[in-house]
C-alpha atoms as a PDB file:
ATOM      1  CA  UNK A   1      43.658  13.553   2.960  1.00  0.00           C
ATOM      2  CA  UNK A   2      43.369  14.047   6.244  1.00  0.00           C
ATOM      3  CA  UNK A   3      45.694  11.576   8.608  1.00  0.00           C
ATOM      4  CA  UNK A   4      44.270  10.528  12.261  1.00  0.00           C
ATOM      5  CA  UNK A   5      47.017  10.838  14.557  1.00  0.00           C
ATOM      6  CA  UNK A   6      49.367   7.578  15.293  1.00  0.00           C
ATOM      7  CA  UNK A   7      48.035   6.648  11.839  1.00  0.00           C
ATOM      8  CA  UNK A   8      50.439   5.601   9.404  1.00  0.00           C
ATOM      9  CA  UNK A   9      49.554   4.930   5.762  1.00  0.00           C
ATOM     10  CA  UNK A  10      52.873   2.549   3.908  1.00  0.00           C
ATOM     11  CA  UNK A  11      53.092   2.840  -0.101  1.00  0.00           C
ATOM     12  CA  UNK A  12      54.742  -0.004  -1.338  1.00  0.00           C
ATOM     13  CA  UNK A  13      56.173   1.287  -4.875  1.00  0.00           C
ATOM     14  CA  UNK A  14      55.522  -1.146  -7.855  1.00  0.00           C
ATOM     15  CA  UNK A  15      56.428   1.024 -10.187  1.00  0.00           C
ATOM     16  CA  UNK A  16      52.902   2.185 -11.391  1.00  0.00           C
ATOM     17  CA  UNK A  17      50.941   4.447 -10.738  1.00  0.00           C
ATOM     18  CA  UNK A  18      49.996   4.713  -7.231  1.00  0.00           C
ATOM     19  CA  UNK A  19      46.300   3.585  -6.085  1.00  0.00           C
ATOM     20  CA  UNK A  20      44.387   2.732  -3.761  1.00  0.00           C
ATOM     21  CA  UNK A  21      45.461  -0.870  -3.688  1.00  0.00           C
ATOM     22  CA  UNK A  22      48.907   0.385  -3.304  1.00  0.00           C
ATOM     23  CA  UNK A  23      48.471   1.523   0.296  1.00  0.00           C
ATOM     24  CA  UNK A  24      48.357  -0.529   3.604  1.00  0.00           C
ATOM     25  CA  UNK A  25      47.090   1.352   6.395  1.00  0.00           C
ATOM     26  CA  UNK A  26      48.753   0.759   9.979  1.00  0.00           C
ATOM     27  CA  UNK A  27      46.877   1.462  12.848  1.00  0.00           C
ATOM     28  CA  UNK A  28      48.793   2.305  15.985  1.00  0.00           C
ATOM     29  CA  UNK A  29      45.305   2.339  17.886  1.00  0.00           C
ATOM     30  CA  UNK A  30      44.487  -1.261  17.584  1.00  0.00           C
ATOM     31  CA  UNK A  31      45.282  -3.453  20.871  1.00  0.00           C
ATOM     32  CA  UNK A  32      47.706  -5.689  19.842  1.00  0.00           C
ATOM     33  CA  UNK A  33      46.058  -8.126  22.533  1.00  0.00           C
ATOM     34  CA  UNK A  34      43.058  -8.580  20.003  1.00  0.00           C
ATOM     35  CA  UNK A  35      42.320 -10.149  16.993  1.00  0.00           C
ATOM     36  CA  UNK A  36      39.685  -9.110  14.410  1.00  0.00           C
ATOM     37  CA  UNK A  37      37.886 -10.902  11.777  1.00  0.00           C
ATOM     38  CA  UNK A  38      35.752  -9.359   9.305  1.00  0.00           C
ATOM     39  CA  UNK A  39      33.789 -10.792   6.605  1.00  0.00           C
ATOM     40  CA  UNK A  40      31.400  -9.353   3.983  1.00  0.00           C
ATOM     41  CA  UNK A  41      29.299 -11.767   2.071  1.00  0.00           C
ATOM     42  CA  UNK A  42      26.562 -10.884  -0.918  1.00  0.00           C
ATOM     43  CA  UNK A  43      23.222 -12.350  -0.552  1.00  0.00           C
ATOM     44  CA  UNK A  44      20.108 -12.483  -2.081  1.00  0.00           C
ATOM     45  CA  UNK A  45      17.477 -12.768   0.680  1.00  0.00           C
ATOM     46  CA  UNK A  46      16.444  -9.564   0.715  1.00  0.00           C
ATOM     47  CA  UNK A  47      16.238  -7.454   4.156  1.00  0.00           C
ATOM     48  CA  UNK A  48      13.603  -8.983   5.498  1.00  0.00           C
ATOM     49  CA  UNK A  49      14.529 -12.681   5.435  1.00  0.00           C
ATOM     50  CA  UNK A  50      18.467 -11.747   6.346  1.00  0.00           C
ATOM     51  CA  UNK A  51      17.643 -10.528   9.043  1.00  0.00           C
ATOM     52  CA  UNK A  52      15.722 -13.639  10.537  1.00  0.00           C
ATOM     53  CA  UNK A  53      18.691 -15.931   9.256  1.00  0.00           C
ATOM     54  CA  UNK A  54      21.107 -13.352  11.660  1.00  0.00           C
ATOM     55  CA  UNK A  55      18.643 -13.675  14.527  1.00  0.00           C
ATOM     56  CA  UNK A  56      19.063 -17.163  14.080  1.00  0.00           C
ATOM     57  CA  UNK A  57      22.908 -17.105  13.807  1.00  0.00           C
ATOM     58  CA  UNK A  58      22.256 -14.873  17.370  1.00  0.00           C
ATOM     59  CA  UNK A  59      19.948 -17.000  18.836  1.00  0.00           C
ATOM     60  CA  UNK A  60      22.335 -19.931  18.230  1.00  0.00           C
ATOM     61  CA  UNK A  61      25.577 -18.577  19.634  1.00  0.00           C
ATOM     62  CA  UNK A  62      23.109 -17.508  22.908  1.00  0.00           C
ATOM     63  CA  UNK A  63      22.570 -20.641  23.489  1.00  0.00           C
ATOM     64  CA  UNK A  64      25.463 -22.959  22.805  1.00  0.00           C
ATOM     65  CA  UNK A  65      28.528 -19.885  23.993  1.00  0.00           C
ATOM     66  CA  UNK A  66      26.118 -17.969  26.256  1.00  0.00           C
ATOM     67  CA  UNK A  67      25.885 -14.746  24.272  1.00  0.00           C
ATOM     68  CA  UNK A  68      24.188 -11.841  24.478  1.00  0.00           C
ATOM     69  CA  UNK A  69      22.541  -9.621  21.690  1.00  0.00           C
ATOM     70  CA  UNK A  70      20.431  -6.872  20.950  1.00  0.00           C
ATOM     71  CA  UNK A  71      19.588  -5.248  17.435  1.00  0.00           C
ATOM     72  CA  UNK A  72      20.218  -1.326  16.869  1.00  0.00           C
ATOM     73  CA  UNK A  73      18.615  -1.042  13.550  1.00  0.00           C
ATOM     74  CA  UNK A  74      20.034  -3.037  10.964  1.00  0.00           C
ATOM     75  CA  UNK A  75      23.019  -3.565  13.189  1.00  0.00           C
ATOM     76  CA  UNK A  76      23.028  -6.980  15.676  1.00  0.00           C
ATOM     77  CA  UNK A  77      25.553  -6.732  18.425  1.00  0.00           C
ATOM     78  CA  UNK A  78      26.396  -9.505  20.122  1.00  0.00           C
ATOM     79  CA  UNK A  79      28.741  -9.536  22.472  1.00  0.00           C
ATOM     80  CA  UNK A  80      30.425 -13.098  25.269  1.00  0.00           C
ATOM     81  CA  UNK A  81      33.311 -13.740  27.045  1.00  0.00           C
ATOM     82  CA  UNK A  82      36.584 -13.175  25.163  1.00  0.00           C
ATOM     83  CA  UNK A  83      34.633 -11.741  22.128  1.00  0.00           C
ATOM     84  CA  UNK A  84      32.334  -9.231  20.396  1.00  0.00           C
ATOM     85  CA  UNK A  85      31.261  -7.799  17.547  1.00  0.00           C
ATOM     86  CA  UNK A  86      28.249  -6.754  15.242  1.00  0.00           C
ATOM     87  CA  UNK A  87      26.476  -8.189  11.770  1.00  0.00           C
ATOM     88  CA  UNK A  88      25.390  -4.911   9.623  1.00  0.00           C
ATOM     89  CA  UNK A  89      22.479  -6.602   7.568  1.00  0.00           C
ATOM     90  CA  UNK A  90      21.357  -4.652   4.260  1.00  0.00           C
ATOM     91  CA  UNK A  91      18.729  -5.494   1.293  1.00  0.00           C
ATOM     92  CA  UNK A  92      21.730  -6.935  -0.613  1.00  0.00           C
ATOM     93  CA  UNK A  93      24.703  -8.131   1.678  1.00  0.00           C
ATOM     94  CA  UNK A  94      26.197  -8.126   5.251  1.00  0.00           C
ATOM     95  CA  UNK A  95      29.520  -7.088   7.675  1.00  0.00           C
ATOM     96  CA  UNK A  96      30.519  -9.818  10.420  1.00  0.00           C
ATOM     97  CA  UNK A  97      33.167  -7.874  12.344  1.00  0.00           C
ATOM     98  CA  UNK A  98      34.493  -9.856  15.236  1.00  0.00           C
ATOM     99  CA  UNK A  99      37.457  -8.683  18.213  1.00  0.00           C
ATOM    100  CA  UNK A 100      38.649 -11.835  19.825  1.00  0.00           C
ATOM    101  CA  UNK A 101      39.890 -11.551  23.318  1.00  0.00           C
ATOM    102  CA  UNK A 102      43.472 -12.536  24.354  1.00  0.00           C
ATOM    103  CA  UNK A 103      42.468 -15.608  25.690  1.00  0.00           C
ATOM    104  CA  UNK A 104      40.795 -16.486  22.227  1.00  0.00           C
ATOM    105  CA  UNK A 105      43.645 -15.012  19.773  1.00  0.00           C
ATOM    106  CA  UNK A 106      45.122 -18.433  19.362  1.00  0.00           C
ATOM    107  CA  UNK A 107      41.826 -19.824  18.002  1.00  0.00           C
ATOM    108  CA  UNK A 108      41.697 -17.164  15.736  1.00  0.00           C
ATOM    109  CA  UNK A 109      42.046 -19.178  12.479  1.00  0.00           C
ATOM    110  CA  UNK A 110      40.038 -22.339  13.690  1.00  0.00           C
ATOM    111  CA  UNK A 111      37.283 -19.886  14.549  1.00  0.00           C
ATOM    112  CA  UNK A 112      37.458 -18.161  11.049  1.00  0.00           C
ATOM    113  CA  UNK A 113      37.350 -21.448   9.347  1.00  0.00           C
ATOM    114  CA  UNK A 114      34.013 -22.174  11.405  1.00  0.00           C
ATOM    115  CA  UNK A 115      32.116 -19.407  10.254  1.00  0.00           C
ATOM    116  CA  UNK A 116      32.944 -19.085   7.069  1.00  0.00           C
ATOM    117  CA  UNK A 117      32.034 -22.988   6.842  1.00  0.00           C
ATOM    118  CA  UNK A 118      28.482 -22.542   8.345  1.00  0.00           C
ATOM    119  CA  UNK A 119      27.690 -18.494   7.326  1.00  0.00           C
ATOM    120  CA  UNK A 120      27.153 -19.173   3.352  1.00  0.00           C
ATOM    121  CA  UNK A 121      24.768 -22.237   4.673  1.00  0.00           C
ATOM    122  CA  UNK A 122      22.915 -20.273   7.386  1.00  0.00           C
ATOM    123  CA  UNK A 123      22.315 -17.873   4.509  1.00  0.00           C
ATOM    124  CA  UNK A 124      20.529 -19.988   2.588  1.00  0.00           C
ATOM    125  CA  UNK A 125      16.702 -19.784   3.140  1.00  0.00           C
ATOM    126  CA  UNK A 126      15.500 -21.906   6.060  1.00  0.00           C
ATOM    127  CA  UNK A 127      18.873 -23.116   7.396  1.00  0.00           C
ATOM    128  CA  UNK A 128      20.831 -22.913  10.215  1.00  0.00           C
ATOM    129  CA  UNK A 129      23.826 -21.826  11.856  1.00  0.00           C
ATOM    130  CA  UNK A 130      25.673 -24.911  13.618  1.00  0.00           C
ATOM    131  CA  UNK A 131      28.397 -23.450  15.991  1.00  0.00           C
ATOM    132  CA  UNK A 132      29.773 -26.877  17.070  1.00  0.00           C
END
């Protein structure tokens, strides 16, 4: 396996056989200024209907924390002040992946909380994503 440099992979030893699950993987490259969230969540909406439920997620945070967006693909970036990040959309599931800013590091878990209250809703046919 190849090893990117300042990359450090820890083995913790419990005693079995080593696997995957085994390994934690350090990343020297990360700013320790930001904090990331990333959620993956099964669906059954099919492409077509998850990806108007993310628009509407987008459309949402636009208007109540003045973000931006655009859609490359399957992939929405979105992107405001103290954060970014992107929603990968596919037939079956999606990828939130989220870097808070410094200023919004603290918030980190109350923000979590939020989403993950509202995103299994918002995926539901026909409702919405409350950001309040």
């Amino acid at each position: 396996m190849d090893l990117a440099r300042n990359t450090f992979y820890l083995a913790i030893d419990t005693g079995k056989q080593p696997c995957f699950s085994n390994i934690i993987l350090i990343n020297n490259h990360e700013d320790p200024a930001m904090a990331h969230i990333s959620i993956h969540r099964k669906h059954d909406l099919g492409l077509k209907d998850a990806r108007v439920q993310v628009e509407k997620i987008a459309e949402s945070l636009k208007e109540k924390l003045n973000s931006e967006y655009s859609w490359d693909g399957n992939t929405l970036n979105f992107k405001r002040t103290g954060a970014s990040g992107t929603i990968d959309v596919s037939e079956d599931s999606f990828d939130l992946e989220i870097t808070l800013g410094l200023a919004l590091r603290p918030m980190k878990g109350m923000i979590e909380k939020t989403i993950l209250e509202n995103l299994d809703q918002a995926m539901d046919k026909g409702s919405n994503f409350d950001v309040d």
